[in-house]
Protein backbone atom coordinates (compact mmCIF):
# COMPACT_ATOMS: atom_id res chain seq x y z
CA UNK A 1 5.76 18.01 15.22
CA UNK A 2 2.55 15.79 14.75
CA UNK A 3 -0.44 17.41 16.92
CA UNK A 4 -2.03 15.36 19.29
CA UNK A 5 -5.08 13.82 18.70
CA UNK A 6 -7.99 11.49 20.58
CA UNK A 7 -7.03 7.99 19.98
CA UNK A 8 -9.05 4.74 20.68
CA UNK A 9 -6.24 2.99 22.42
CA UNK A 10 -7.76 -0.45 22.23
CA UNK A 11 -9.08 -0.13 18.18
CA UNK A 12 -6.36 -1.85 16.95
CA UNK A 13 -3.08 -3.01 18.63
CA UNK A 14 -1.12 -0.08 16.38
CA UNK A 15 -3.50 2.18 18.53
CA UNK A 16 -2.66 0.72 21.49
CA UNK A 17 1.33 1.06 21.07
CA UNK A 18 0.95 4.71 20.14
CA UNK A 19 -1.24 5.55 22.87
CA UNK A 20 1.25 4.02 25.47
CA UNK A 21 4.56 5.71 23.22
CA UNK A 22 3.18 9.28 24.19
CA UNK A 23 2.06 8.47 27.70
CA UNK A 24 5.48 6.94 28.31
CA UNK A 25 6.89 9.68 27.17
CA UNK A 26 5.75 12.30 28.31
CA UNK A 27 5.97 10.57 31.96
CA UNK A 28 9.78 10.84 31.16
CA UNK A 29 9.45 14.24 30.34
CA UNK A 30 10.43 14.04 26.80
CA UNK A 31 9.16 16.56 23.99
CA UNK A 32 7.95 14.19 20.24
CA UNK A 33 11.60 15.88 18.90
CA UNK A 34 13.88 15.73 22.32
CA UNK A 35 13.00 11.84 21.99
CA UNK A 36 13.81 11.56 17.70
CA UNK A 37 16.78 13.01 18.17
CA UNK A 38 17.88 10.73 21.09
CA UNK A 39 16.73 7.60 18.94
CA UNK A 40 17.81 8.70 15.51
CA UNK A 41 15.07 9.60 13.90
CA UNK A 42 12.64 13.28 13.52
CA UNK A 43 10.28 14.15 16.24
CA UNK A 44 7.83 14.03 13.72
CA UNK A 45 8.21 10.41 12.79
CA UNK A 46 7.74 9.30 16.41
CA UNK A 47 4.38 11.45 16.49
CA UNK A 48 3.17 10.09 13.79
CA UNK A 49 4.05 6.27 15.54
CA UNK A 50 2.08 7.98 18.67
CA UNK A 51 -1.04 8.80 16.07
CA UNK A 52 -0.83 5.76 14.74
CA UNK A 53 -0.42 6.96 11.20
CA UNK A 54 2.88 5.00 11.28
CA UNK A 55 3.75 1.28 12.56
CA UNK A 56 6.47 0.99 15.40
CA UNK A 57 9.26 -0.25 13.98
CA UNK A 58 11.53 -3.01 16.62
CA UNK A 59 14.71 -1.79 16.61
CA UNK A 60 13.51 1.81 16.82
CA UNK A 61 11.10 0.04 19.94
CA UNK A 62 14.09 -0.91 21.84
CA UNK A 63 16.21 2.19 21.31
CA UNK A 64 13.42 4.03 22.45
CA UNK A 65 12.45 1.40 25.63
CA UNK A 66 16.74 1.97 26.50
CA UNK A 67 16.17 6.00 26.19
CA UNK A 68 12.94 6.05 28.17
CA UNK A 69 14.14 3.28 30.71
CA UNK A 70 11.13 1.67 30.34
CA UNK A 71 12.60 -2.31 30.59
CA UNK A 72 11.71 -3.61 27.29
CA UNK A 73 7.96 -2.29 27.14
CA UNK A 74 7.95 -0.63 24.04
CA UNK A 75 9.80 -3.56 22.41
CA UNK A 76 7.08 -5.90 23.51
CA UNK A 77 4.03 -4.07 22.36
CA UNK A 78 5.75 -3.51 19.21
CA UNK A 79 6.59 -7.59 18.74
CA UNK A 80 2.15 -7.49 19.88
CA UNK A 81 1.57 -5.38 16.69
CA UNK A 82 3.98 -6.89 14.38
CA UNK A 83 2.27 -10.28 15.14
CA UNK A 84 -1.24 -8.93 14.59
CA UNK A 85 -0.59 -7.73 10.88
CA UNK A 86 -2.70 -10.59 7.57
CA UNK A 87 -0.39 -9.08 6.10
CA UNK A 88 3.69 -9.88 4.53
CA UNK A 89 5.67 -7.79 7.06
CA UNK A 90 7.01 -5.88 4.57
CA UNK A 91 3.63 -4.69 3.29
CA UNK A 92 1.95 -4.31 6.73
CA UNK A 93 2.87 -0.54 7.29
CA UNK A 94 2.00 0.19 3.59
CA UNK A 95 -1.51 -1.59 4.07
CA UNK A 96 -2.72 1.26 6.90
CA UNK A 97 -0.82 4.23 4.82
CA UNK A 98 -3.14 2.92 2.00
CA UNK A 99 -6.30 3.32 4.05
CA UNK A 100 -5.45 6.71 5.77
CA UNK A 101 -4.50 8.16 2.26
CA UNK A 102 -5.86 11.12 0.21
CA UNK A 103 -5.35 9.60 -2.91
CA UNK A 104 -3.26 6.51 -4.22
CA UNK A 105 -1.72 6.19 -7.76
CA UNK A 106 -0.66 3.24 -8.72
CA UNK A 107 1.78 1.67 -11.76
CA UNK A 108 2.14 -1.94 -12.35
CA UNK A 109 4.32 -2.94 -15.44
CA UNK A 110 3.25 -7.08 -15.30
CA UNK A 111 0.32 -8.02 -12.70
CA UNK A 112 -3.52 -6.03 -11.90
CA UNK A 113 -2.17 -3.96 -8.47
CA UNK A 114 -3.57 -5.76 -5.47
CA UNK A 115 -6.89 -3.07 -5.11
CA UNK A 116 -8.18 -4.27 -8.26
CA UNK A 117 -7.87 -7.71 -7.76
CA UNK A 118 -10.47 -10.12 -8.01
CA UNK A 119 -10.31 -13.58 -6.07
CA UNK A 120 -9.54 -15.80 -8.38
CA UNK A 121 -6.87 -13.75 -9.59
CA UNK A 122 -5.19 -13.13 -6.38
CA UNK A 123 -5.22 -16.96 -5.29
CA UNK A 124 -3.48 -17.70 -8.27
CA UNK A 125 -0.53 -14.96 -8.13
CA UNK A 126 -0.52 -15.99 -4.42
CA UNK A 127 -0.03 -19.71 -5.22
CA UNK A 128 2.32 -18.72 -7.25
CA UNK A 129 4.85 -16.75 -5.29
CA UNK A 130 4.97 -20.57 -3.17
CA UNK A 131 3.76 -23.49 -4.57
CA UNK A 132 3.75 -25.70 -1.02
CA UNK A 133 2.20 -23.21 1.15
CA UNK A 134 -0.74 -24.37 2.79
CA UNK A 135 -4.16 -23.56 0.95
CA UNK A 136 -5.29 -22.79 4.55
CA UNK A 137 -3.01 -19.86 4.23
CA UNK A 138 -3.47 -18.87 0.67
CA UNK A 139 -7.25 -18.14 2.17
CA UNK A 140 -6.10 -16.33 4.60
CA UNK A 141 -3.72 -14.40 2.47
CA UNK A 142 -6.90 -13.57 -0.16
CA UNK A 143 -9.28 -12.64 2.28
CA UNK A 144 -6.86 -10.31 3.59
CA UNK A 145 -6.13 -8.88 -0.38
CA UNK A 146 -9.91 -8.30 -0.54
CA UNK A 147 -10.62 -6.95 2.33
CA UNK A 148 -8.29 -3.75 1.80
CA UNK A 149 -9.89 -3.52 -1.83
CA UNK A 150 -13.30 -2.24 0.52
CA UNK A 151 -11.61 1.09 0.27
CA UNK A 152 -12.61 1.80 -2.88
CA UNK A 153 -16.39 1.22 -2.06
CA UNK A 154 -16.39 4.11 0.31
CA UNK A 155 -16.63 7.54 -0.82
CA UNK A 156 -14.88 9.26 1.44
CA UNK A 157 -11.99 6.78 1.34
CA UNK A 158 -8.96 7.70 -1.18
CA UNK A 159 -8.88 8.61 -4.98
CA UNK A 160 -7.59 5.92 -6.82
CA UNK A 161 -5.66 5.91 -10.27
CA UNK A 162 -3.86 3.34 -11.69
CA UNK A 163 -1.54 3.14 -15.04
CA UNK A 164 -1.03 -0.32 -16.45
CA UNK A 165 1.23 -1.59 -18.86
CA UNK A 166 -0.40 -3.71 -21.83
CA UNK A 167 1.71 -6.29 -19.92
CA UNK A 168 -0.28 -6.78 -17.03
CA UNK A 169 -3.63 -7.14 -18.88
CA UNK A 170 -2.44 -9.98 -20.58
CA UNK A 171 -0.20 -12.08 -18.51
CA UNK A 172 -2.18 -15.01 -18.15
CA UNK A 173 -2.09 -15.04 -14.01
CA UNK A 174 -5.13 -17.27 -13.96
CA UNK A 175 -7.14 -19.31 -16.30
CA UNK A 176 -9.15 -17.53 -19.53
CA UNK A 177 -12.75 -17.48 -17.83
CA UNK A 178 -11.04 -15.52 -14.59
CA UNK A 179 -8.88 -12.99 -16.91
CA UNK A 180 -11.90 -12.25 -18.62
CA UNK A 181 -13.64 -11.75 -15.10
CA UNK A 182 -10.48 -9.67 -13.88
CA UNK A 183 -10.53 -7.13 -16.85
CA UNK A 184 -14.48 -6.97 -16.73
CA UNK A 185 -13.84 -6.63 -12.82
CA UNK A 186 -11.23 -3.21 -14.09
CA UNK A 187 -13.67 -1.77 -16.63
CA UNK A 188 -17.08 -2.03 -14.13
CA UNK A 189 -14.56 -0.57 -11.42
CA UNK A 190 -14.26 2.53 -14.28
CA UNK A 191 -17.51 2.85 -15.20
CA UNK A 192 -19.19 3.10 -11.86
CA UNK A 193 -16.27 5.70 -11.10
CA UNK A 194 -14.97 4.50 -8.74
CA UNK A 195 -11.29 4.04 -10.17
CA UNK A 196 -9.64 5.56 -12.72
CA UNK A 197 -7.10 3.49 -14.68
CA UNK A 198 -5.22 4.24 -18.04
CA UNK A 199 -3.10 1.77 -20.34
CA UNK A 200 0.26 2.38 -21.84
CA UNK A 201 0.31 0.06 -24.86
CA UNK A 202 3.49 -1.86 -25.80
CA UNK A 203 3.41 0.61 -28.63
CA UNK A 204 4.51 3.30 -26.23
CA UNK A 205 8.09 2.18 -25.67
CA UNK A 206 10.30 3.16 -22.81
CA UNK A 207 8.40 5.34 -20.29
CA UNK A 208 9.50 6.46 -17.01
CA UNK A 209 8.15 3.96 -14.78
CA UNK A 210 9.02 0.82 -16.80
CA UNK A 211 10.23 -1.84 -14.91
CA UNK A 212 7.83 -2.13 -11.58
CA UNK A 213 5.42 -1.66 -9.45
CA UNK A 214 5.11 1.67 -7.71
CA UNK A 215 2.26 2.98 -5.59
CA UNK A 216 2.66 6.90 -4.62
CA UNK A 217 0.22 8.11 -1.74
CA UNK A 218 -0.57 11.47 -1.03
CA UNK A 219 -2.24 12.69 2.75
CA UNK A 220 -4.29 15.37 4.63
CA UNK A 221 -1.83 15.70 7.44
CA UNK A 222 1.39 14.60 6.55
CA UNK A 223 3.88 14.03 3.67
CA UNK A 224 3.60 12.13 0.63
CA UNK A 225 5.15 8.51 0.27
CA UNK A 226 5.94 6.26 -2.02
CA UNK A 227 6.02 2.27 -1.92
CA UNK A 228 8.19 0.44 -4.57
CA UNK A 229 7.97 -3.28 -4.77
CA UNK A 230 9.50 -5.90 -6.18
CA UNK A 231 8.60 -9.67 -6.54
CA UNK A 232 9.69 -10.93 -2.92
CA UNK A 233 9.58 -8.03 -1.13
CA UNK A 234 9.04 -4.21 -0.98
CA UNK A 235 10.45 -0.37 0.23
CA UNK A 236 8.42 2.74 1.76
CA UNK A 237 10.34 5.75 0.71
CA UNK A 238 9.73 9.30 2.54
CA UNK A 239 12.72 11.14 1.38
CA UNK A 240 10.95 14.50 0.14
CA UNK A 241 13.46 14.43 -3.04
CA UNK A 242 13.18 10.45 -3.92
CA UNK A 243 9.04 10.97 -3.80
CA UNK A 244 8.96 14.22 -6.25
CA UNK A 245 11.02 12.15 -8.40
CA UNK A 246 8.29 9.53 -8.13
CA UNK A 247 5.90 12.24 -8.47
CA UNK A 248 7.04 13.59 -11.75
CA UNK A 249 7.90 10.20 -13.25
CA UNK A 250 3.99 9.31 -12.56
CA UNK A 251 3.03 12.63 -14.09
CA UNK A 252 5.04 11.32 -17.40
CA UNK A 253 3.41 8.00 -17.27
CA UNK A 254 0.28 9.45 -17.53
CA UNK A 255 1.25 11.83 -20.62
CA UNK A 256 2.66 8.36 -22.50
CA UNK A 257 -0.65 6.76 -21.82
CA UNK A 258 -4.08 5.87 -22.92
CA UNK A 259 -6.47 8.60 -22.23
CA UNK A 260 -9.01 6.81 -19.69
CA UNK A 261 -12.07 6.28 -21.96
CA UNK A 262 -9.21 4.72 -24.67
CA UNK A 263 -7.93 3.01 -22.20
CA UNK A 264 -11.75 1.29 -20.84
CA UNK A 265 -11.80 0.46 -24.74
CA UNK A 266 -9.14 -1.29 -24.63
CA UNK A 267 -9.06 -3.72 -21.62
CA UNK A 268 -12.69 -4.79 -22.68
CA UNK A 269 -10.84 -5.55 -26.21
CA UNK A 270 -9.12 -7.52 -24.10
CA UNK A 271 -11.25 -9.28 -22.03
CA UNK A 272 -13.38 -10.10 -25.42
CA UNK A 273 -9.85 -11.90 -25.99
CA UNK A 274 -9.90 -13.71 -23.28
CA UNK A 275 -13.76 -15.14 -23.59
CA UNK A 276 -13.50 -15.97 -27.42
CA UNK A 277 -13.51 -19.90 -27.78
């Protein structure tokens, strides 16, 4: 069971709903696992909802709201913090895991992961993905890319390593002046240690993480997790055996790749690429 803690109920709406889950319930008289098992899921899970370590999720809102008899309260908050999210829906719960993490280690087979983005590079891909949004919205969709890339300027936020295929270095996302800015943006990142990111080389072959983008976070107080994503949308995965697959696949991706001061070699090789005439 997750241990209580202070919260700020009124920091964030995600505060807010987990502040009013555990006074709610305990009202009712209901224990963190007494209520999981009546709604399907571990006591832990719903303490760390109450903690706010984990976003409510709707369905498991109104199961809960039926259980507690509490008329479609729970559901309503949870529609309040769904709403509040800059980011995809699918992504929201990963964006606070990301930011309560110990450390993150990324793998991206085609694109620069999201943290290491710069803006040009991240209004392009987000152009991309649809070409009639409103550039209104693409704004708001960079700003909000940025903003969670702040993590990495804070030492006591989470250690970050990355492993990128050749791929993603040179998939021409944006024009040649802002992949030369993006890969100078990756090696600065490295030098000033505040990242550390290796390169397996198309010379490498098959590897264990070909094929995606995977992001596996580690965390003081609770279990790792593992977010796989795909081009339209993406998974959180918490089954214990699925994430030390993950685990040990990253551990092999590592072994196949660049060492990191090969690696810094060779995206400025690239980037030199990029800014010759």
């Amino acid at each position: 069971m997750t241990q209580p803690k202070d919260l700020t109920p009124y920091a964030s709406p995600q505060h807010f709903y987990g502040s009013e889950l555990r006074r709610v319930r305990e009202a009712a008289g209901y224990s963190q696992d007494r209520l999981g098992d009546c709604v399907f899921c571990s006591g832990a899970y719903i303490g760390q909802i109450e903690a706010a370590s984990r976003r409510p999720q709707l369905d498991l809102s109104q199961r809960m709201d039926v259980v507690l008899e509490t008329g479609g309260y729970l559901e309503r908050l949870c529609e309040m913090v769904l709403r509040s999210t800059k980011h995809a829906e699918y992504f929201a719960e990963v964006a606070g895991l990301l930011a309560m993490a110990k450390t993150i280690c990324e793998f991206s087979a085609h694109l620069i992961p999201g943290l290491l983005q710069t803006e040009a590079y991240a209004r392009a891909l987000i152009r991309s993905t649809d070409p009639l949004r409103p550039e209104e919205k693409t704004t708001e969709m960079v700003r909000a890319r940025l903003e969670r890339a702040i993590l990495l300027d804070d030492p006591t936020k989470p250690q970050y390593w990355a492993i990128l295929h050749e791929s993603a270095l040179r998939l021409p996302v944006c024009d040649r002046v802002g992949m030369n800015v993006q890969l100078m943006h990756l090696a600065g990142l490295m030098r000033s240690r505040r990242v550390a990111i290796q390169v397996i080389p198309n010379s490498a072959g098959a590897h264990p993480l070909a094929g995606g983008m995977v992001t596996v976070m580690t965390f003081e107080d609770a279990p790792p997790a593992v977010y796989v994503e795909g081009p339209l949308s993406g998974h959180l995965l918490d089954s214990p055996s699925l994430v030390g697959e993950y685990q040990r696949a990253y551990d092999y991706g590592r072994a196949v790749a660049l060492s990191p001061e090969a690696s810094l070699d060779f995206i400025e090789s690239v980037a030199k690429e990029y800014s010759a005439p």
